[in-house]
N, C-alpha and C. Protein backbone atom coordinates (compact mmCIF):
# COMPACT_ATOMS: atom_id res chain seq x y z
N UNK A 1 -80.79 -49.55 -36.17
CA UNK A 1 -81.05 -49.65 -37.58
C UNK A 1 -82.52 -50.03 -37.77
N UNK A 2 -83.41 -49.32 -39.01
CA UNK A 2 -84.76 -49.87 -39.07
C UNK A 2 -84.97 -51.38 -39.45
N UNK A 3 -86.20 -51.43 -39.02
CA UNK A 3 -86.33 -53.00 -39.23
C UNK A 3 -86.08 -53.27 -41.09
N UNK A 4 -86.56 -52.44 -41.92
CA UNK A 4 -86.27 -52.70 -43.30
C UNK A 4 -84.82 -53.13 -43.66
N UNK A 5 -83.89 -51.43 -43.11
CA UNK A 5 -82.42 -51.53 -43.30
C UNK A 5 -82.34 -53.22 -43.11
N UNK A 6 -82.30 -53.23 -42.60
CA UNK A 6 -81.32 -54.99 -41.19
C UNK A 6 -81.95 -56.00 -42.48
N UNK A 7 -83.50 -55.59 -42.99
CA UNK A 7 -83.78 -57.34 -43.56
C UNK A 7 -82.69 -56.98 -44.90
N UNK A 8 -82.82 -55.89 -45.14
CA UNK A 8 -82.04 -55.28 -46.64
C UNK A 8 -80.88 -55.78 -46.85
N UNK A 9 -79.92 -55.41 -46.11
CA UNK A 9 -78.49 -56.03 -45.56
C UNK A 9 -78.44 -57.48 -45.29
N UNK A 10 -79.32 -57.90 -44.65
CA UNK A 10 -79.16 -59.59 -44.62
C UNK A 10 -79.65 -60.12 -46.13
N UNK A 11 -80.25 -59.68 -46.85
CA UNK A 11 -80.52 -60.23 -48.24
C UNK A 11 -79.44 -59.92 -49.07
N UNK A 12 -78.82 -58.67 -49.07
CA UNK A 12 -77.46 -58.20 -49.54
C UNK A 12 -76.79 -59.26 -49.18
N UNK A 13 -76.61 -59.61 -48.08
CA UNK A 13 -75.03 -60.57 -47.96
C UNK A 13 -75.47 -62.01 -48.14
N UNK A 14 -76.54 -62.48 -47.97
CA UNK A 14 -77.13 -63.96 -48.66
C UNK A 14 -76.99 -64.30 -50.13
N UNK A 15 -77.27 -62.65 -50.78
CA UNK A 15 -77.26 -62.85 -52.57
C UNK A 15 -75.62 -62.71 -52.78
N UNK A 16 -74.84 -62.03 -52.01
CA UNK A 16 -73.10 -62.19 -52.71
C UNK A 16 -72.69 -63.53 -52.17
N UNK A 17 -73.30 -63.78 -50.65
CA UNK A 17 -73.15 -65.27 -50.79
C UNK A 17 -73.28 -66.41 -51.79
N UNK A 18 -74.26 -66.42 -52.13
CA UNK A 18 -74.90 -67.46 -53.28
C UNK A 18 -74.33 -66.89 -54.47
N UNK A 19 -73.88 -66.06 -54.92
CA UNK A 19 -73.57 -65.01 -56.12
C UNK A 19 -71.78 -65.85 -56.10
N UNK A 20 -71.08 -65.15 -54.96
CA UNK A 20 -69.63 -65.86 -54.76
C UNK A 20 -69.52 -67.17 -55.05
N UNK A 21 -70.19 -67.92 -54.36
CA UNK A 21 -70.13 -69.35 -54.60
C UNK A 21 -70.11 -69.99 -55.92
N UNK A 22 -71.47 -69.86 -56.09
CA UNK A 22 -71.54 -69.84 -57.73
C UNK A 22 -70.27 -69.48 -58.78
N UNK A 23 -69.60 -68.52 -58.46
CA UNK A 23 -68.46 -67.74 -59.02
C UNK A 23 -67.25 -68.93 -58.67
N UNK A 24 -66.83 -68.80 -57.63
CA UNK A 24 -65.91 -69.88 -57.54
C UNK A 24 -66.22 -71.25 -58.20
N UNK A 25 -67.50 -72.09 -58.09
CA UNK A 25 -67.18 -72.71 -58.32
C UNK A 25 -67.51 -73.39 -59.97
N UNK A 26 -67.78 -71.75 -60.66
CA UNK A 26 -68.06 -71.66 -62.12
C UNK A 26 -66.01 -71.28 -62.48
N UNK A 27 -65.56 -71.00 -61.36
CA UNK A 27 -63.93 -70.71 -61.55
C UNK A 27 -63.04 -72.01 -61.62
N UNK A 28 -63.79 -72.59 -61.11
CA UNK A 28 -62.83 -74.23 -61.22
C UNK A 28 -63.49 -75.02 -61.58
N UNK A 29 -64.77 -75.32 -62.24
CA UNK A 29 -65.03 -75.76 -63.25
C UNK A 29 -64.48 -75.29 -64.78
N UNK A 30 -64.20 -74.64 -64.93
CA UNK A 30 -63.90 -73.54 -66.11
C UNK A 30 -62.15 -73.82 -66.26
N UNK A 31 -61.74 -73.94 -64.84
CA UNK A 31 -59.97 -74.09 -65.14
C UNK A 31 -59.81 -74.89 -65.49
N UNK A 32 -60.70 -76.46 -64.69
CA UNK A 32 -60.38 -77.93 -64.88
C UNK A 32 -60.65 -77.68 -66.54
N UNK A 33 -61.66 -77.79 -66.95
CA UNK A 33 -62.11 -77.75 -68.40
C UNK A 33 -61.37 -77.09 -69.57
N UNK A 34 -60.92 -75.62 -69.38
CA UNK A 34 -59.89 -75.01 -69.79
C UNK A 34 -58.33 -75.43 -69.86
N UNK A 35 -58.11 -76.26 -68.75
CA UNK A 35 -56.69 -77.19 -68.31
C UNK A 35 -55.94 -75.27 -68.31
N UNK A 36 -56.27 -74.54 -67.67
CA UNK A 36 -55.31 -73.35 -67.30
C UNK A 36 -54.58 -73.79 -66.21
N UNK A 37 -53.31 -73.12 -66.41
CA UNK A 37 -52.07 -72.80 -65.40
C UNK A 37 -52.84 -73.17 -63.90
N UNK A 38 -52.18 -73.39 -62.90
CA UNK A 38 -52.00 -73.21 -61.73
C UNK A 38 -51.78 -71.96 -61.51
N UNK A 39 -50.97 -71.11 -62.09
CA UNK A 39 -50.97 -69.76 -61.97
C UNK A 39 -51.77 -68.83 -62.05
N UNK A 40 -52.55 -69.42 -63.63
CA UNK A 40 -53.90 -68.42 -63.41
C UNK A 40 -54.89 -68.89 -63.23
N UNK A 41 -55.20 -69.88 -62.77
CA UNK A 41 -56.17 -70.55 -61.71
C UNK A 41 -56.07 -69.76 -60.01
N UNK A 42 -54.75 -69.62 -59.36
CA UNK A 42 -54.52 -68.99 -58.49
C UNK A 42 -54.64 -67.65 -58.70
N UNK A 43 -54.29 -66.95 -59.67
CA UNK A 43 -54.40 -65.97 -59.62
C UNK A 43 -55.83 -65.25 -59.48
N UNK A 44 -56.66 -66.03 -60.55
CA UNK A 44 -58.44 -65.50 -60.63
C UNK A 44 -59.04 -66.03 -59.16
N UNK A 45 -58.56 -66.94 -58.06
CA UNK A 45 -59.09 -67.12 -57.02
C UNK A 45 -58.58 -66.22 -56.59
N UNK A 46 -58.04 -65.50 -55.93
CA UNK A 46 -57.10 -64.56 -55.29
C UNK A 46 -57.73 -63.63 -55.43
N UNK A 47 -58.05 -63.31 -56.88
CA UNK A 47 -58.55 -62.03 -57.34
C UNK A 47 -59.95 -61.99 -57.22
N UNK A 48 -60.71 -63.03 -57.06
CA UNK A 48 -62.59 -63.16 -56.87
C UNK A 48 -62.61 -63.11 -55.14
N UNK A 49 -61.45 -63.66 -54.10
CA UNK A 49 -61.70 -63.61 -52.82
C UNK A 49 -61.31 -61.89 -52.11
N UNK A 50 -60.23 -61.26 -53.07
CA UNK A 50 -60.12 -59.76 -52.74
C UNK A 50 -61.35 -59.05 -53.00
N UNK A 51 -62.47 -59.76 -54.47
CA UNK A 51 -63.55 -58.81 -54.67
C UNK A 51 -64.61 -58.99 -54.03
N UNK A 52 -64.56 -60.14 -53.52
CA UNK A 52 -65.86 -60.89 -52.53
C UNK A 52 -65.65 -59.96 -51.29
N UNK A 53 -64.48 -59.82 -50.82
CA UNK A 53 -64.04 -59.19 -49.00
C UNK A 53 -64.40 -57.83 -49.52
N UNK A 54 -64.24 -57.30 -50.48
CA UNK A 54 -64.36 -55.84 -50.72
C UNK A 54 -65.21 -55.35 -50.56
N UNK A 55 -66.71 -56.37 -51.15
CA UNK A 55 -68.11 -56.36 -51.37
C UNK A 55 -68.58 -56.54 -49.92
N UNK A 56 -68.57 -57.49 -48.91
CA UNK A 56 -68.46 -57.74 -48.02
C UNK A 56 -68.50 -56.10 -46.96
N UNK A 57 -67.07 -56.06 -46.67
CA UNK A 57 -66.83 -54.06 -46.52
C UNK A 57 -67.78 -53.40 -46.88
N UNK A 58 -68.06 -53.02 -48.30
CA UNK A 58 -68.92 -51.95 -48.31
C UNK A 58 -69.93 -52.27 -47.68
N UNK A 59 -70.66 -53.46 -48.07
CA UNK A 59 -71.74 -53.94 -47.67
C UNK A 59 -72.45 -53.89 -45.51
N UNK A 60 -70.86 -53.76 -45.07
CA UNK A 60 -70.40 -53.82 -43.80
C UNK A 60 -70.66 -51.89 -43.14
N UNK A 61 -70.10 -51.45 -44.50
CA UNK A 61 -70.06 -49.69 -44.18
C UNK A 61 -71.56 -49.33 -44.34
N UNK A 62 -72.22 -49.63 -45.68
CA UNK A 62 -73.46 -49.47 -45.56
C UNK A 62 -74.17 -49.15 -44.05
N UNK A 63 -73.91 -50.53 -43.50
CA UNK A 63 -74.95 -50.84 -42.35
C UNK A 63 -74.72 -50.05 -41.41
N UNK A 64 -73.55 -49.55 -41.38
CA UNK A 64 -72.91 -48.60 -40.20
C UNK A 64 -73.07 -47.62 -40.72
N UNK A 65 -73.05 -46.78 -41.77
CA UNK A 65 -73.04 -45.48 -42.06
C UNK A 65 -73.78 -44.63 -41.27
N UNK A 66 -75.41 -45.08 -41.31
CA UNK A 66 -75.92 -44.12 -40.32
C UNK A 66 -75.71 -43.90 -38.96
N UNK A 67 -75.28 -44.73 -38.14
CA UNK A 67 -74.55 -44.40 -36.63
C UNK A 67 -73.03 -43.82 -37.18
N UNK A 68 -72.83 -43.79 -37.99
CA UNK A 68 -71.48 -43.24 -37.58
C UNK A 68 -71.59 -41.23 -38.10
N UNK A 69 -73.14 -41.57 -38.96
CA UNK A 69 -73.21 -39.80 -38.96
C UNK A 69 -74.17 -39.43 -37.95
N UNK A 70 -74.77 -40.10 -37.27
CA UNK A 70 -75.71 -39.98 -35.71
C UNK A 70 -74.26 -39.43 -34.69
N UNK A 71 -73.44 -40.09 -34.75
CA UNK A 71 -72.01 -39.59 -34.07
C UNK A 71 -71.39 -38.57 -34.13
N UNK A 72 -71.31 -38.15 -35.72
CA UNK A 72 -70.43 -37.00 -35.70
C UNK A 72 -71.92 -35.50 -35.72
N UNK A 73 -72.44 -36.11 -35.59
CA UNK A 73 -74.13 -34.96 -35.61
C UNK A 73 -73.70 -34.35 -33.30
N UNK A 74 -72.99 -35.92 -32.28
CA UNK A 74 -73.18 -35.13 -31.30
C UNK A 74 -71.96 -34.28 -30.82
């Protein structure tokens, strides 16, 4: 991978890092304060950790994409 790609991708996953975090813990500040369910307190965590892993993945395919069409090129 070029040296750009690699810094690109490591800034990608530092900013959903800091981006996620933030998110969660703007999610339970917001429930406590809100006094919401346990239910949908669980539920919006559940649902921000499926979109975080998702982001994660692509972010994961990105980096691989080009070896995997360097592959099907031999």
């Amino acid at each position: 991978m070029p040296k750009k790609n690699h810094h690109t991708a490591l800034l990608a996953q530092w900013v959903l890092g800091v981006l996620a975090t933030g998110l969660f813990i703007t999610l339970f500040v917001v429930s406590d304060q809100q006094h919401w369910s346990l239910t949908v307190t669980l539920a919006s965590v559940i649902g921000l950790v499926v979109a975080v892993n998702m982001a994660y993945i692509w972010l994961f395919w990105l980096a691989k994409r080009p070896h995997l069409d360097e592959e099907e090129d031999d």
